[in-house]
C-alpha atoms as a PDB file:
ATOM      1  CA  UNK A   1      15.696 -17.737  11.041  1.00  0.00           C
ATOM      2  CA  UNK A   2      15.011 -15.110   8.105  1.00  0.00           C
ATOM      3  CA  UNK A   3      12.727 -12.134  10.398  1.00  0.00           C
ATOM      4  CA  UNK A   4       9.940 -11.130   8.273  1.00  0.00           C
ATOM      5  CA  UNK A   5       8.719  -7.570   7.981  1.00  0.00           C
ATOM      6  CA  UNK A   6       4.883  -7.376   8.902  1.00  0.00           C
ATOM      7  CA  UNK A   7       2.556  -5.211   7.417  1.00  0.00           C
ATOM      8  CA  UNK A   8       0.960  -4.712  10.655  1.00  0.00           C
ATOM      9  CA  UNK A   9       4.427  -2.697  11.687  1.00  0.00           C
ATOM     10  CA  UNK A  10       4.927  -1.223   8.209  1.00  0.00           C
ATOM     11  CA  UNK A  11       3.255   1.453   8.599  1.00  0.00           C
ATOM     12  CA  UNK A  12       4.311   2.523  11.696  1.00  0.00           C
ATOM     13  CA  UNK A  13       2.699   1.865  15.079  1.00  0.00           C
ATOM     14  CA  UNK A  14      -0.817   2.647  14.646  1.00  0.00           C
ATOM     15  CA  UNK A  15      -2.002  -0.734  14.567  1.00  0.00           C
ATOM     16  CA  UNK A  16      -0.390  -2.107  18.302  1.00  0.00           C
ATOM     17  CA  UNK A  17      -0.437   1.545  19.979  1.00  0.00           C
ATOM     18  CA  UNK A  18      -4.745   1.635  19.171  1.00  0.00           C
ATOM     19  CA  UNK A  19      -4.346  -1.058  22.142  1.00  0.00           C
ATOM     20  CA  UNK A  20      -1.885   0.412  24.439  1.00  0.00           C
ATOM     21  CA  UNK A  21       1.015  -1.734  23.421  1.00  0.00           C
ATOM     22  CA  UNK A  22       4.019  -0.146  22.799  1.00  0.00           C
ATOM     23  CA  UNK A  23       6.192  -0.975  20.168  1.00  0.00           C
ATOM     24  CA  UNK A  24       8.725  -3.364  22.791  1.00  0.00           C
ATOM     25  CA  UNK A  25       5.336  -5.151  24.036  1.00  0.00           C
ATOM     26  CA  UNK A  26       4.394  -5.289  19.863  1.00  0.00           C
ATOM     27  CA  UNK A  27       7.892  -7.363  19.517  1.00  0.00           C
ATOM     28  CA  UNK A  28       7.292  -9.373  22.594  1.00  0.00           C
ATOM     29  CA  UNK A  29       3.799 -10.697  20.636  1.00  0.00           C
ATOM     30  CA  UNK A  30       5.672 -11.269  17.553  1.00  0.00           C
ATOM     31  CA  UNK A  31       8.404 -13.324  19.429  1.00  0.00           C
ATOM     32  CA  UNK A  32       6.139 -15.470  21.763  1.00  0.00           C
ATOM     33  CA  UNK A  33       3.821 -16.015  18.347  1.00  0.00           C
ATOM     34  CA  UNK A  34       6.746 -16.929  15.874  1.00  0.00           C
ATOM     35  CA  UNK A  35       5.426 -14.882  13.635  1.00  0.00           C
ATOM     36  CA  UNK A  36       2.535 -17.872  13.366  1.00  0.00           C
ATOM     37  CA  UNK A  37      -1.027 -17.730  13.987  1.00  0.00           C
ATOM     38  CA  UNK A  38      -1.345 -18.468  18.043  1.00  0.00           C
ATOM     39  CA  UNK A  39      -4.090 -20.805  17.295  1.00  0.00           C
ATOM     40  CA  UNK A  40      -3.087 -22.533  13.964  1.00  0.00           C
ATOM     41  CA  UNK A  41      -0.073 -21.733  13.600  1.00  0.00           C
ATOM     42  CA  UNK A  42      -0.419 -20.322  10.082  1.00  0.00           C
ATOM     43  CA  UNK A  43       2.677 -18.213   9.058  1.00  0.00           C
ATOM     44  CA  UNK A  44       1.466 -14.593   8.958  1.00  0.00           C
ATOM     45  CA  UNK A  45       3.086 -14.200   5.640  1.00  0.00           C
ATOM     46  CA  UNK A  46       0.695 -17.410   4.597  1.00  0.00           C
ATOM     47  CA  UNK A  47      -2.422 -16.119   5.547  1.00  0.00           C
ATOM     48  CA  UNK A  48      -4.999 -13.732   3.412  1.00  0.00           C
ATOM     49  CA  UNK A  49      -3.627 -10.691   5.216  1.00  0.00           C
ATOM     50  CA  UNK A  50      -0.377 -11.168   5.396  1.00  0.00           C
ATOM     51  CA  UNK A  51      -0.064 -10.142   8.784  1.00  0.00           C
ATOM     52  CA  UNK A  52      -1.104 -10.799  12.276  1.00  0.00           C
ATOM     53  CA  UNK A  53      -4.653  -9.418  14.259  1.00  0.00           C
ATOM     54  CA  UNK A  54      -4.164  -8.505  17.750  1.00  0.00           C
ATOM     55  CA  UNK A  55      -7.009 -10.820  19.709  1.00  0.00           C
ATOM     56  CA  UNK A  56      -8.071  -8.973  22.812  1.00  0.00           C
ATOM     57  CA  UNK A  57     -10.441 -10.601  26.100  1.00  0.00           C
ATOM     58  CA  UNK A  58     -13.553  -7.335  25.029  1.00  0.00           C
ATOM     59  CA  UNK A  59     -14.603  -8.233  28.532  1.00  0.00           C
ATOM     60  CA  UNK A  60     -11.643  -6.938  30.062  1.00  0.00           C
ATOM     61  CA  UNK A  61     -10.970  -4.483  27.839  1.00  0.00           C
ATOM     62  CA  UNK A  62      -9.141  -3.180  25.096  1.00  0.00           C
ATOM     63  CA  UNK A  63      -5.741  -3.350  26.584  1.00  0.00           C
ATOM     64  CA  UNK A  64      -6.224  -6.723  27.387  1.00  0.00           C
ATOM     65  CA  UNK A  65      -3.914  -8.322  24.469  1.00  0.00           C
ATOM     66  CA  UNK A  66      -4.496 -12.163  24.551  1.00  0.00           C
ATOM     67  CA  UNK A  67      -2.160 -12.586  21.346  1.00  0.00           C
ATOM     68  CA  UNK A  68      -2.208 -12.870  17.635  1.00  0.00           C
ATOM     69  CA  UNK A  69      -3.806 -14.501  15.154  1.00  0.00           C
ATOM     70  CA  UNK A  70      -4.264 -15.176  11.551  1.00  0.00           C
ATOM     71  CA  UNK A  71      -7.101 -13.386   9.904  1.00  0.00           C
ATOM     72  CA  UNK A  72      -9.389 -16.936   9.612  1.00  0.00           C
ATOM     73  CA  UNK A  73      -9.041 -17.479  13.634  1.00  0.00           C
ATOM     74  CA  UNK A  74      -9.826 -14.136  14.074  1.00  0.00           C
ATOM     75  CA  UNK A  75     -13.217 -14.031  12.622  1.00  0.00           C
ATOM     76  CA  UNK A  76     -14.171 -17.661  13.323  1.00  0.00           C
ATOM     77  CA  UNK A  77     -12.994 -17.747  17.252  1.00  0.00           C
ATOM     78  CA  UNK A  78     -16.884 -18.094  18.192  1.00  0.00           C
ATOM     79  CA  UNK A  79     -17.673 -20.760  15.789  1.00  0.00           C
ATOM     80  CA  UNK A  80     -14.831 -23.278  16.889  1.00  0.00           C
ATOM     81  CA  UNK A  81     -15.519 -26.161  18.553  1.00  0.00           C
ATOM     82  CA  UNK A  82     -15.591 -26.086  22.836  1.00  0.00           C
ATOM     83  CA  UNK A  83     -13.428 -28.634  22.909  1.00  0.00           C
ATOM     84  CA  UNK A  84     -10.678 -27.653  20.680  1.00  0.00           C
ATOM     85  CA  UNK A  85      -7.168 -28.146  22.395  1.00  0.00           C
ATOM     86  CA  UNK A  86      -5.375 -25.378  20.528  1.00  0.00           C
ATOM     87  CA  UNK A  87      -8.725 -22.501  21.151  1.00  0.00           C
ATOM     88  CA  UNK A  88      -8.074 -23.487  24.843  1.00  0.00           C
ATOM     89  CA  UNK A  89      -4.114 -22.998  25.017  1.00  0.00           C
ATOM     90  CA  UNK A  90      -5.135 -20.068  23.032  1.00  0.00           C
ATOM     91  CA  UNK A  91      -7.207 -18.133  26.101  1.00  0.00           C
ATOM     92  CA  UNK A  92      -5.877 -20.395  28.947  1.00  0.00           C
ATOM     93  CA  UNK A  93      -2.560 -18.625  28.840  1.00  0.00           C
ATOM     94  CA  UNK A  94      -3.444 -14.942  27.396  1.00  0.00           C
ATOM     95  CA  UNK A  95      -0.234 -12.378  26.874  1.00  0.00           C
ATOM     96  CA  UNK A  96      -1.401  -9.840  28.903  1.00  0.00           C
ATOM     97  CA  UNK A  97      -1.512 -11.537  32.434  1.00  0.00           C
ATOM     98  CA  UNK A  98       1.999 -12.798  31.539  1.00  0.00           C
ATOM     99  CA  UNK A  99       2.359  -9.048  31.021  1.00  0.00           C
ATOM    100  CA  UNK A 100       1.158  -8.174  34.114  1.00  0.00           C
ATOM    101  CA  UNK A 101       2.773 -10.580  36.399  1.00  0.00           C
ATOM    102  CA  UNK A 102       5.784 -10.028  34.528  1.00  0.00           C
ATOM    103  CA  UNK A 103       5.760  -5.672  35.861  1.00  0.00           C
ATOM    104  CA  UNK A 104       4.495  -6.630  39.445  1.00  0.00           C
ATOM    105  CA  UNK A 105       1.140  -5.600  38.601  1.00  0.00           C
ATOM    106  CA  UNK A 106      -1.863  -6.943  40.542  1.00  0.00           C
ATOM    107  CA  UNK A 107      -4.539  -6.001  38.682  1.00  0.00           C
ATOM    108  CA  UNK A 108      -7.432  -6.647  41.445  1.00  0.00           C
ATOM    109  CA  UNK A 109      -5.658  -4.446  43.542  1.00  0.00           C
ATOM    110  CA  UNK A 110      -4.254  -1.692  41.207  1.00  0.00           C
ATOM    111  CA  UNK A 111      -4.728   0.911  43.754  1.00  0.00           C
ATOM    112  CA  UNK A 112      -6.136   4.854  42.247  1.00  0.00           C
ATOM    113  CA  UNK A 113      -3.607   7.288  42.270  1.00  0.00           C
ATOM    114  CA  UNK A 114      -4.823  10.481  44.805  1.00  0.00           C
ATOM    115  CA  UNK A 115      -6.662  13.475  43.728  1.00  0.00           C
ATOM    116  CA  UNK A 116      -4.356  15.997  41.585  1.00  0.00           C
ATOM    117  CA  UNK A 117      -2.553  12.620  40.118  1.00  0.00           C
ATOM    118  CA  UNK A 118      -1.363  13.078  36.520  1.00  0.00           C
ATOM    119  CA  UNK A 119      -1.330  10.069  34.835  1.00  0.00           C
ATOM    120  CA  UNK A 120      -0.360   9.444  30.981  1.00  0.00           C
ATOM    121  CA  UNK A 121      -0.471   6.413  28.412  1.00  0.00           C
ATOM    122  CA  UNK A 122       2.112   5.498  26.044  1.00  0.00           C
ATOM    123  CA  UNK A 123       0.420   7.529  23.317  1.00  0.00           C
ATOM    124  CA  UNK A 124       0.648  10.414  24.699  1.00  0.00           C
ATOM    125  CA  UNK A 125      -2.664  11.323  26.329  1.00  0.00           C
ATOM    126  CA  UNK A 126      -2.643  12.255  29.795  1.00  0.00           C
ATOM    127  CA  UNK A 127      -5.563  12.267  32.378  1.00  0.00           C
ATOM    128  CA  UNK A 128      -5.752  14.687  35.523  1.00  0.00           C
ATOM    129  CA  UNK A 129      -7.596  13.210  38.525  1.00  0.00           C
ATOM    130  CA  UNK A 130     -10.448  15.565  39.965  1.00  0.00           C
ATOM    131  CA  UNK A 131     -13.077  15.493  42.471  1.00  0.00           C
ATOM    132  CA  UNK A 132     -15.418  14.076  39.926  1.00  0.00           C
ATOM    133  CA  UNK A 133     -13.599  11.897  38.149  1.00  0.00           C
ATOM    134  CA  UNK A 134     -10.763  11.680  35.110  1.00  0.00           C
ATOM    135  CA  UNK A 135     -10.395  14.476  33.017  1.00  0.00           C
ATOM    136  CA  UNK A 136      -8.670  13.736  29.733  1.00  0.00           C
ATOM    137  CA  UNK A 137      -6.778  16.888  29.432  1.00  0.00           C
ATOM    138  CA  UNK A 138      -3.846  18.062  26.531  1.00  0.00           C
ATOM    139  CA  UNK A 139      -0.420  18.962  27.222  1.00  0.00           C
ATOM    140  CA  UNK A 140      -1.106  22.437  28.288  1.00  0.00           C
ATOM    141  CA  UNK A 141      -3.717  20.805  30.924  1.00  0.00           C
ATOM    142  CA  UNK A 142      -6.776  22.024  28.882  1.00  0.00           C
ATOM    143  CA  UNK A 143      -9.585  19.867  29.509  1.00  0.00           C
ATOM    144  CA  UNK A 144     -10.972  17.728  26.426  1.00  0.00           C
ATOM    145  CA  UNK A 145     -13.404  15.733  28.181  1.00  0.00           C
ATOM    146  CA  UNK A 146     -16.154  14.288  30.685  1.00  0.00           C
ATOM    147  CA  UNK A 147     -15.096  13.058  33.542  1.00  0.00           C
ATOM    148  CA  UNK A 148     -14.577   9.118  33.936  1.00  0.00           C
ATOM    149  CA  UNK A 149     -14.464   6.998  36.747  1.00  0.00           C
ATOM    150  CA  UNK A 150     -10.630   5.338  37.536  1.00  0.00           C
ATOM    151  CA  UNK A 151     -12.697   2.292  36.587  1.00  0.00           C
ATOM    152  CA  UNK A 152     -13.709   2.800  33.174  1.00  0.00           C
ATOM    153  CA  UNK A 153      -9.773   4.370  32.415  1.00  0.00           C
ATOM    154  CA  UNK A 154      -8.772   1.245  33.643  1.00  0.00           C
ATOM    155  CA  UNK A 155     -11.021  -0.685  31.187  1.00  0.00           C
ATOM    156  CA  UNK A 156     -10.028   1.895  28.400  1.00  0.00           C
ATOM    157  CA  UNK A 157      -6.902   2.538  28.656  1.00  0.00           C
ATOM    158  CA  UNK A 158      -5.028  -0.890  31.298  1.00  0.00           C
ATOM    159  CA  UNK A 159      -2.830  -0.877  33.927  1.00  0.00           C
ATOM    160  CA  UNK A 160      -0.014  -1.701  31.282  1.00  0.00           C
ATOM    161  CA  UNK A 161       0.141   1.466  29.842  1.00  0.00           C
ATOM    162  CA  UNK A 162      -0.545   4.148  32.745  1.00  0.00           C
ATOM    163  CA  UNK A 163       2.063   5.667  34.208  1.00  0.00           C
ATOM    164  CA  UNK A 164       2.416   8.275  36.644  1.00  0.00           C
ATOM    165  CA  UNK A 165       3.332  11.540  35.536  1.00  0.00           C
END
């Protein structure tokens, strides 16, 4: 099967890395996908774009990657029927709980690391736990933010991509 180049990896790896996936978890989509629209399985070289969206579940947050689509699913989700068989396989079986089981993760019980914990994402950024909350801080340990709650980094930022540092 002839692999064809996405624009949505062209450039680089802005596109995935704006939702915590690195570029092996990027692939991973691509390969589970076929390089087809998860929903109607339009070729992403077919379709207006000529690439792929990442879909993600908003409600969990931006991390959680349910797959990819082709620009017309993307926009019309909300509009498609209830009862449409492919929708349903679509957010029945959504890439990142694979994801998670897959690494061991359970995320109702993803535990906060203890005060003083440095934790980092795969772009980079690092946070610094403190008594009153998550600071995001730079590489020297400046601070460069309010404090959050381990909650909202979770919803931010996802147990996929923290890692202890």
């Amino acid at each position: 099967m002839r692999r064809i180049e996405l624009k949505a990896h062209v450039g680089g790896c802005k596109n995935h890395l704006a939702y915590n996936l690195r570029c092996e978890d990027y692939a991973h989509l691509l390969d589970r996908s076929g390089n087809c629209c998860e929903i109607c399985g339009l070729p992403a070289h077919r379709n207006d774009w000529q690439k792929l969206f990442i879909d993600h579940d908003a409600r969990v947050g931006k991390w959680a990657v349910r797959g990819l689509l082709c620009s017309d699913c993307n926009m019309n989700m909300r509009r498609m029927p209830e009862g449409d068989w492919r929708l349903q396989r679509f957010i029945d079986r959504p890439w990142y709980l694979a994801a998670l089981d897959c690494r061991g993760v359970d995320l109702a019980a993803f535990p906060e690391p203890p005060r003083r914990s440095l934790v980092c994402n795969v772009v980079g950024k690092h946070w610094l736990r403190t008594t009153g909350g998550w600071l995001h801080v730079d590489r020297y340990r400046d601070v460069v933010s309010i404090p959050i709650t381990w909650k909202r980094l979770l919803y931010d930022v996802g147990p996929l991509a923290l890692y202890q540092h």
